[in-house]
Protein backbone atom coordinates (compact mmCIF):
# COMPACT_ATOMS: atom_id res chain seq x y z
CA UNK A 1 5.68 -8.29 -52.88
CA UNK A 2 5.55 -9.73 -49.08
CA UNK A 3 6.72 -7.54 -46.30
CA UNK A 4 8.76 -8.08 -44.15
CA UNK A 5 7.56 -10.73 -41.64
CA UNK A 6 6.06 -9.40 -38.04
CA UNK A 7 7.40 -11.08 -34.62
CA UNK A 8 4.84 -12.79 -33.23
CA UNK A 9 6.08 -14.27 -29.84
CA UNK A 10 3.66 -14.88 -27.47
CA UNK A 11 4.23 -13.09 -24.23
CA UNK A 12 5.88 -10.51 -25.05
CA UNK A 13 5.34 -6.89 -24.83
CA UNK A 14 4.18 -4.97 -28.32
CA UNK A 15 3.26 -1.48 -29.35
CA UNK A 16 0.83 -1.29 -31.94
CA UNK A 17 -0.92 1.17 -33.86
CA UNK A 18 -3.87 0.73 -36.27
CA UNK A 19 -5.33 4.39 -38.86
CA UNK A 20 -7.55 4.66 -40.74
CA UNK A 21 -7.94 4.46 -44.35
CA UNK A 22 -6.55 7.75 -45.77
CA UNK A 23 -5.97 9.06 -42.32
CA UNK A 24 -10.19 8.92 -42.34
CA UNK A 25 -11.96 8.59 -38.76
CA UNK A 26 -12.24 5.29 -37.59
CA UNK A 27 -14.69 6.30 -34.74
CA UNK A 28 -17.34 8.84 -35.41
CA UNK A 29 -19.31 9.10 -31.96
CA UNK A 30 -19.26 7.37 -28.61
CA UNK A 31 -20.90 4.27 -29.57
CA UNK A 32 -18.17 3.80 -31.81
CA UNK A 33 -15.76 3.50 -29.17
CA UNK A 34 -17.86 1.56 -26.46
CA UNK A 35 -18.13 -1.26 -29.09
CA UNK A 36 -14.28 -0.98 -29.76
CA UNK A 37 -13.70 -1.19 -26.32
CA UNK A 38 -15.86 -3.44 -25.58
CA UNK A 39 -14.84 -6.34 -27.92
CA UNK A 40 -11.11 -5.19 -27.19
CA UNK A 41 -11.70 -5.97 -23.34
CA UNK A 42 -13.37 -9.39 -24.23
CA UNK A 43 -10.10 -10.77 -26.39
CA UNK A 44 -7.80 -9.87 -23.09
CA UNK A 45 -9.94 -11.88 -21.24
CA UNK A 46 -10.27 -14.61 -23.90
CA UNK A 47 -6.79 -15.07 -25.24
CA UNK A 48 -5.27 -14.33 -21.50
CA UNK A 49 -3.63 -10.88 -22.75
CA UNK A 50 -3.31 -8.15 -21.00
CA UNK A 51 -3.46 -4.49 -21.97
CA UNK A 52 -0.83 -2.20 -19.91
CA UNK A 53 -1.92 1.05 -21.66
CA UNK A 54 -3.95 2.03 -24.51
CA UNK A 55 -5.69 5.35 -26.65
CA UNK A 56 -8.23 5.70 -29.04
CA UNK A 57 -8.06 8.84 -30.96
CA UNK A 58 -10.19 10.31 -33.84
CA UNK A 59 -8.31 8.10 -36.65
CA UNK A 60 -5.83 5.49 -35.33
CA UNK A 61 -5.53 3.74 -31.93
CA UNK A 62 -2.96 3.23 -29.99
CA UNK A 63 -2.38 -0.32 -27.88
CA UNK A 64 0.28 -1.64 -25.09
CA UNK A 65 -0.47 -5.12 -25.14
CA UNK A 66 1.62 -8.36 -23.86
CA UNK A 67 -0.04 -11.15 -25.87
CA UNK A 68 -1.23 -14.27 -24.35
CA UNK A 69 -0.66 -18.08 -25.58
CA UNK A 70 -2.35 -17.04 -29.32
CA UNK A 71 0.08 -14.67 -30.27
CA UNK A 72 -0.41 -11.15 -31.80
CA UNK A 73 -1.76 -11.93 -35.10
CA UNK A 74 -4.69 -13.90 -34.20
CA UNK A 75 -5.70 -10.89 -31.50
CA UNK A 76 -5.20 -8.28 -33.89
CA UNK A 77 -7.13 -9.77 -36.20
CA UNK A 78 -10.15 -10.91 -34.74
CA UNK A 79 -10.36 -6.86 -32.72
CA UNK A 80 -10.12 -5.20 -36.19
CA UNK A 81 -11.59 -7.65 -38.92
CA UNK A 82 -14.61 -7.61 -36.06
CA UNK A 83 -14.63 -3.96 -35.66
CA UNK A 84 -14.32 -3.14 -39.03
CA UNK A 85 -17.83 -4.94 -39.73
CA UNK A 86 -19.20 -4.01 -37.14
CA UNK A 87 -18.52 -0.01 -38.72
CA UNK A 88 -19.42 -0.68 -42.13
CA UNK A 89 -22.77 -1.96 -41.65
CA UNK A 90 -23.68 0.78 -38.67
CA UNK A 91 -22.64 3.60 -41.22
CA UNK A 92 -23.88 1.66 -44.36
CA UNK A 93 -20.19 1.66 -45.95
CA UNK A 94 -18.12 -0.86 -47.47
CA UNK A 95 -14.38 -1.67 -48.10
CA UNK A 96 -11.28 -1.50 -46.10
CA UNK A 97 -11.55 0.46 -42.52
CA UNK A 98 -8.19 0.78 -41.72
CA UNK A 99 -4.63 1.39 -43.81
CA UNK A 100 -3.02 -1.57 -44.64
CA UNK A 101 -2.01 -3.35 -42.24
CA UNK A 102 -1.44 -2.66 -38.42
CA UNK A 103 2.31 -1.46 -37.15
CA UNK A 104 3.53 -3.64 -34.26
CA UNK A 105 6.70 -3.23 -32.49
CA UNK A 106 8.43 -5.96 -30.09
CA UNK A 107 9.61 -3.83 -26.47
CA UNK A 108 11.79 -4.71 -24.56
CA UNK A 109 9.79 -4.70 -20.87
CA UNK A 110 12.67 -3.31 -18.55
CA UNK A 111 13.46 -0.77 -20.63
CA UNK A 112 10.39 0.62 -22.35
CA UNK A 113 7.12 -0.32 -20.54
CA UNK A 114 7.06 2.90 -18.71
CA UNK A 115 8.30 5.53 -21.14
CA UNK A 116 5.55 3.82 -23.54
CA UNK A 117 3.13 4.12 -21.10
CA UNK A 118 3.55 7.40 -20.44
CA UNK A 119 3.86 8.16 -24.39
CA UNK A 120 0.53 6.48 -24.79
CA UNK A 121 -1.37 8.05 -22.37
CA UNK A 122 -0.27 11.23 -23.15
CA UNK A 123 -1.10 11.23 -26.42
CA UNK A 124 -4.86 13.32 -26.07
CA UNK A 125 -3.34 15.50 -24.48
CA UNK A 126 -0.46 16.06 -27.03
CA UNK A 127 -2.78 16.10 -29.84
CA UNK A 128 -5.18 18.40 -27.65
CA UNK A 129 -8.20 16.30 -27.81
CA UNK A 130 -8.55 17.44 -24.17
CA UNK A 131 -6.95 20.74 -22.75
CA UNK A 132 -5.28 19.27 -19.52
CA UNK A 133 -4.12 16.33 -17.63
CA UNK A 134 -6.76 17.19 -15.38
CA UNK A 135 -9.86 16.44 -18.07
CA UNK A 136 -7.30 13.66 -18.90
CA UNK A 137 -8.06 11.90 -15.74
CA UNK A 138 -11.54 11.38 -16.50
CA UNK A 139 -11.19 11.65 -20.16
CA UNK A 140 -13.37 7.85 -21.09
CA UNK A 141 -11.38 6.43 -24.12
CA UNK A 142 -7.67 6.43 -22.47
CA UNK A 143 -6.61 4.29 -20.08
CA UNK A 144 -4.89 7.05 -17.77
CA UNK A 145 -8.59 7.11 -16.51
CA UNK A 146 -8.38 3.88 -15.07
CA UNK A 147 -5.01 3.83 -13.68
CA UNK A 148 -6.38 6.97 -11.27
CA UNK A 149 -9.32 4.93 -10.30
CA UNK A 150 -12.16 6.36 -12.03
CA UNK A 151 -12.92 3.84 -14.43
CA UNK A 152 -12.48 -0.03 -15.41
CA UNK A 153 -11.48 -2.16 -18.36
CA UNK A 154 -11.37 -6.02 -17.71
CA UNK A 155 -7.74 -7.01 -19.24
CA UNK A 156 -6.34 -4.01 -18.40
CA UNK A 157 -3.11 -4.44 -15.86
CA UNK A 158 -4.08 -1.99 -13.77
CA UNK A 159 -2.32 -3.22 -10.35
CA UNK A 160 0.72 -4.34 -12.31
CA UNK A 161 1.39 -0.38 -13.23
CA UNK A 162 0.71 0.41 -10.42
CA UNK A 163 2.75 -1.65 -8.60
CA UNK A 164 5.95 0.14 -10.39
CA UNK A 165 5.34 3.09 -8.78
CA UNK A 166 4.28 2.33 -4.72
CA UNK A 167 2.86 -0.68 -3.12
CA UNK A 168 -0.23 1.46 -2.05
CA UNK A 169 -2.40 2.50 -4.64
CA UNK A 170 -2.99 5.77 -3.29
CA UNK A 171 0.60 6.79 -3.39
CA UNK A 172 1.00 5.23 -6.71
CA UNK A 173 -1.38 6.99 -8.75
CA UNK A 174 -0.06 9.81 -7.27
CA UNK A 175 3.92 9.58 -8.48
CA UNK A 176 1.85 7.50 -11.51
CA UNK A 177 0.34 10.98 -11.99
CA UNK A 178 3.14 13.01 -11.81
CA UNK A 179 4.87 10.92 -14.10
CA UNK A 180 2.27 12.00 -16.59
CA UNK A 181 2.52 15.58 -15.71
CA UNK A 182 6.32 15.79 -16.23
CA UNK A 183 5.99 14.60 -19.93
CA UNK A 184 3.40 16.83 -21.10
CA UNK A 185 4.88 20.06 -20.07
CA UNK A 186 7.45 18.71 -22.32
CA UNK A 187 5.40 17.70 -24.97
CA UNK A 188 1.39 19.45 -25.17
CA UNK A 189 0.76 21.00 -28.53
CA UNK A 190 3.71 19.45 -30.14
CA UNK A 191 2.95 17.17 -33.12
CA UNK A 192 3.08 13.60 -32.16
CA UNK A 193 3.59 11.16 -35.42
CA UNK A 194 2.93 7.69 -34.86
CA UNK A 195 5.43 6.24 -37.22
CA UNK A 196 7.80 3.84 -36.65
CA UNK A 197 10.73 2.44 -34.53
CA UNK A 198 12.77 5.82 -35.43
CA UNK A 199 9.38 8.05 -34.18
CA UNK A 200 9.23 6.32 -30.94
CA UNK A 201 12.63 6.45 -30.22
CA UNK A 202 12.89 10.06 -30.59
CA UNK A 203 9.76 10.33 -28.55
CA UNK A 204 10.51 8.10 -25.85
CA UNK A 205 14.10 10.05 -24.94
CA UNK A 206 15.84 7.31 -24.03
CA UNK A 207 19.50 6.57 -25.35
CA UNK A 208 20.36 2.51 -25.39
CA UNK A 209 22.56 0.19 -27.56
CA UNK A 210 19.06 -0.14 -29.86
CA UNK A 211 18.99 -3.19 -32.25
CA UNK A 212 19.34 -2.49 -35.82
CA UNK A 213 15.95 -4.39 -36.62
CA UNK A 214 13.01 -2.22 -37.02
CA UNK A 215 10.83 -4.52 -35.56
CA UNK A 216 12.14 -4.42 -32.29
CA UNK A 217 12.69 -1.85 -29.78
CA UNK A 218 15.52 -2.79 -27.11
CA UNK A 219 19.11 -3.69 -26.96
CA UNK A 220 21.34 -5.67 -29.07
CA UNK A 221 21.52 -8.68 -26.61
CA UNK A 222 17.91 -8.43 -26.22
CA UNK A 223 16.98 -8.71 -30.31
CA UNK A 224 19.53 -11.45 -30.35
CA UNK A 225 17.77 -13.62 -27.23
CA UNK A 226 14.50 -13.62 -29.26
CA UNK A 227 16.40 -15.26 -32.79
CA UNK A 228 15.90 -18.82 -31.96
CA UNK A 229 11.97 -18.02 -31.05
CA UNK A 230 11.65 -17.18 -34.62
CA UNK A 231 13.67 -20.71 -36.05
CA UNK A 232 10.62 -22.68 -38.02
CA UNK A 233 8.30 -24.23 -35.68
CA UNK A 234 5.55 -25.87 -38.55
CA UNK A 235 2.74 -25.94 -37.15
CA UNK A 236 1.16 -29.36 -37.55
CA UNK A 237 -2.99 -28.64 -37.25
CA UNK A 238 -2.75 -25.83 -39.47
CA UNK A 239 -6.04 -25.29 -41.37
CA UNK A 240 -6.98 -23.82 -44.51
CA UNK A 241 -8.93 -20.84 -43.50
CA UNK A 242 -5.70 -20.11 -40.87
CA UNK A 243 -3.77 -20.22 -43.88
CA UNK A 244 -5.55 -18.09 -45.97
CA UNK A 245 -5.78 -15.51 -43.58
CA UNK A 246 -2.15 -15.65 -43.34
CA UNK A 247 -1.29 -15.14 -47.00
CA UNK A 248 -4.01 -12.53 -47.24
CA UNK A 249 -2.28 -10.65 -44.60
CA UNK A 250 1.34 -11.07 -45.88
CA UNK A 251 0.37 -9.81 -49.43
CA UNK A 252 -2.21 -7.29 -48.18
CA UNK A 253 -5.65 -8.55 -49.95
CA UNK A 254 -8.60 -9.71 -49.20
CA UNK A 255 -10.35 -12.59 -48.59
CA UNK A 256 -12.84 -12.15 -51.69
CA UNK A 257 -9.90 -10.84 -54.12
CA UNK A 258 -8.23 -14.34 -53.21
CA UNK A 259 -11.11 -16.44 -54.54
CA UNK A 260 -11.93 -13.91 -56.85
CA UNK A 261 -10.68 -13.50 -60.96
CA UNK A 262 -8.25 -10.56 -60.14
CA UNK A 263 -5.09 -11.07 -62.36
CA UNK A 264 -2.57 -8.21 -60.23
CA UNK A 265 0.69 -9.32 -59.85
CA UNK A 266 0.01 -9.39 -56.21
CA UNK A 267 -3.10 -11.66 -56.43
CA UNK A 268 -1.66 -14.15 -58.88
CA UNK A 269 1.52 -14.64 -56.69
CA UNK A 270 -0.78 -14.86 -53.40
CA UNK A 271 -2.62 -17.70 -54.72
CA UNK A 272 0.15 -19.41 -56.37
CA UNK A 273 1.80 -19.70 -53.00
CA UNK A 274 -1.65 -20.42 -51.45
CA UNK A 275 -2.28 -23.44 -54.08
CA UNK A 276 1.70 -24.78 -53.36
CA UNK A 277 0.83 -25.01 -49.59
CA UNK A 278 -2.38 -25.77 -49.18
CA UNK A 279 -1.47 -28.84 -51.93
CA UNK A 280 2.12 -30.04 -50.66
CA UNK A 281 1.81 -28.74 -46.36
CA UNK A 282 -1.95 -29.56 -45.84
CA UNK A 283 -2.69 -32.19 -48.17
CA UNK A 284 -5.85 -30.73 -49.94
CA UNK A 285 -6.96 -32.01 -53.66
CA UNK A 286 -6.46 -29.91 -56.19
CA UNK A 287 -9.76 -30.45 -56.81
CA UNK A 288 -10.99 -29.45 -53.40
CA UNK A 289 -8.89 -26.20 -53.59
CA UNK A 290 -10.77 -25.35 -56.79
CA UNK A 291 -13.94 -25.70 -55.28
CA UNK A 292 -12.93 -22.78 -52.18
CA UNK A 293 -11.37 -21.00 -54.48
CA UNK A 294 -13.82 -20.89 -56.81
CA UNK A 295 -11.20 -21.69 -59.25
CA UNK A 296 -10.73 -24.06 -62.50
CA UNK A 297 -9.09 -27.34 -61.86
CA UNK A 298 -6.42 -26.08 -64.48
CA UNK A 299 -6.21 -23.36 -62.70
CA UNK A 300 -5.32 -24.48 -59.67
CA UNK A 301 -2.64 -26.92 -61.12
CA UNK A 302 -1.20 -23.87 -63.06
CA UNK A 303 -1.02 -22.06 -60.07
CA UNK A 304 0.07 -24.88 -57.49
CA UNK A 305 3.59 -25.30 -59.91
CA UNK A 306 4.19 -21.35 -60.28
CA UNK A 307 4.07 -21.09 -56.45
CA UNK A 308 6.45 -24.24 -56.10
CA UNK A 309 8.74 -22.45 -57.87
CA UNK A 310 8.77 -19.49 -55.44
CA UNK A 311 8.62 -21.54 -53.11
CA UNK A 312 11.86 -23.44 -54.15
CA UNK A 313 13.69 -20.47 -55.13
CA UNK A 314 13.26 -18.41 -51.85
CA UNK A 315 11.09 -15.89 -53.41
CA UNK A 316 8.29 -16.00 -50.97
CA UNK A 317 8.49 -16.71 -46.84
CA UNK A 318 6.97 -19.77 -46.58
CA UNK A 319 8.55 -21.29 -43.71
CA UNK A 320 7.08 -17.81 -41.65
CA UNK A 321 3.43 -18.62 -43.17
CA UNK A 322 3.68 -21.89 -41.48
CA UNK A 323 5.56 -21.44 -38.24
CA UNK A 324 3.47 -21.94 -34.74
């Protein structure tokens, strides 16, 4: 069954996190991470995001980002799909890189951008991957490094964070520093899980009238500004292929298991609802569908009604799958 739908408002401020398959490595040497990186640092600049912290560990990643016009899914998606192709043919492997799907989690800025930061940063040294904030300051795959000036990443909002803390940079990365400091003497060698809404508040310390929807991390009044964002905006040039990526998401397949001869309950549901809007929303032939597919015409009309019926009877989010 679809999960529950992800906020995807552009410019606002998300955590996300992204493991590995079965908790398996993700990066398994430096040049690993330097292509991450590297592709990460051209989306910011493409899709006019910016990055106000981020972490690469052994297995999962960890990412401040404020999204730009495009939205979160469309980022996320192009930095992992890419990433993960880029890993399976280097290490001569094939399937899915990472577990399920990413976790994202809507902050509220004036509350949470610094404790996050500070969380995220942190993290190699809470998990020990280096033994003090002082290797942590040149440590290359955290963005602490460039915050204290010994390192850049194009995207990253380096004199924004800095800017919270002193209006010269040499006095900011110094309380920027201590800021660090005070949390890990707190915090180094304790296991850090990177869960959910419930992990991060616990992690982050802070006490707030928190909404009661796990998506979001902030106040009541603030979860209740961002409900008519999420009121159906269709979105009129939607195309097939953004569509399919869509219900591939929402239903966690792939690409090839949607225009393959898989009968899960999953698969069959996924395509129903694929047939019913592609057919009715973006006016392709039946026939056409078959053909991408690689599907019988019967098929496809077989298919088209079942998902009309889900459709009609609520069982599926359809209105998300085609909002802007």
């Amino acid at each position: 069954m679809p999960r529950t739908a992800r906020l995807d408002i552009p410019g606002q401020l998300y955590h996300i996190t992204a493991r590995g398959i079965e908790r398996r490595d993700i990066f398994l040497d430096d040049s690993d991470r330097d292509f991450f990186l590297n592709r990460f640092s051209a989306l910011l600049l493409e899709t006019e995001s910016a990055c106000l912290a981020w972490s690469l560990m052994t297995n999962h990643i960890h990412l401040l980002l404020r999204t730009g016009p495009s939205g979160l899914a469309a980022f996320m998606r192009r930095l992992l799909t890419g990433y993960a192709v880029y890993f399976n043919r280097r290490h001569q492997r094939a399937g899915h890189l990472f577990q399920n799907r990413y976790h994202s989690i809507l902050c509220q800025t004036d509350s949470y951008l610094l404790p996050l930061l500070r969380y995220v940063h942190s993290n190699p040294l809470d998990a020990g991957v280096v033994p003090d904030i002082d290797a942590l300051d040149s440590y290359l795959w955290c963005g602490h490094r460039v915050l204290m000036g010994n390192g850049i990443l194009a995207g990253q909002a380096t004199d924004e964070i800095l800017g919270y803390f002193d209006k010269k940079n040499g006095v900011a990365r110094r309380k920027y520093r201590e800021f660090i400091e005070d949390r890990v003497e707190k915090r180094q060698g304790q296991h850090v899980p990177i869960g959910g809404k419930r992990d991060l508040t616990h992690l982050l310390e802070i006490e707030n009238e928190s909404s009661e929807d796990d998506r979001i991390l902030g106040s009541r009044s603030f979860a209740e500004s961002l409900v008519p964002d999420e009121s159906p905006q269709y979105v009129r040039n939607l195309g097939f292929e953004d569509l399919f990526h869509r219900i591939a998401e929402e239903y966690s397949v792939t690409i090839d298991d949607l225009r393959g001869r898989g009968r899960t309950k999953e698969l069959s549901e996924a395509r129903a609802v694929l047939c019913h809007l592609a057919i009715s929303h973006l006016q392709i032939s039946g026939a056409e569908l078959a053909r991408r597919l690689r599907q019988s015409r019967s098929s496809i009309t077989r298919s088209e009604r079942r998902g009309k019926a889900l459709v009609n009877g609520n069982h599926v989010p359809a209105a998300k799958l085609l909002q802007a």
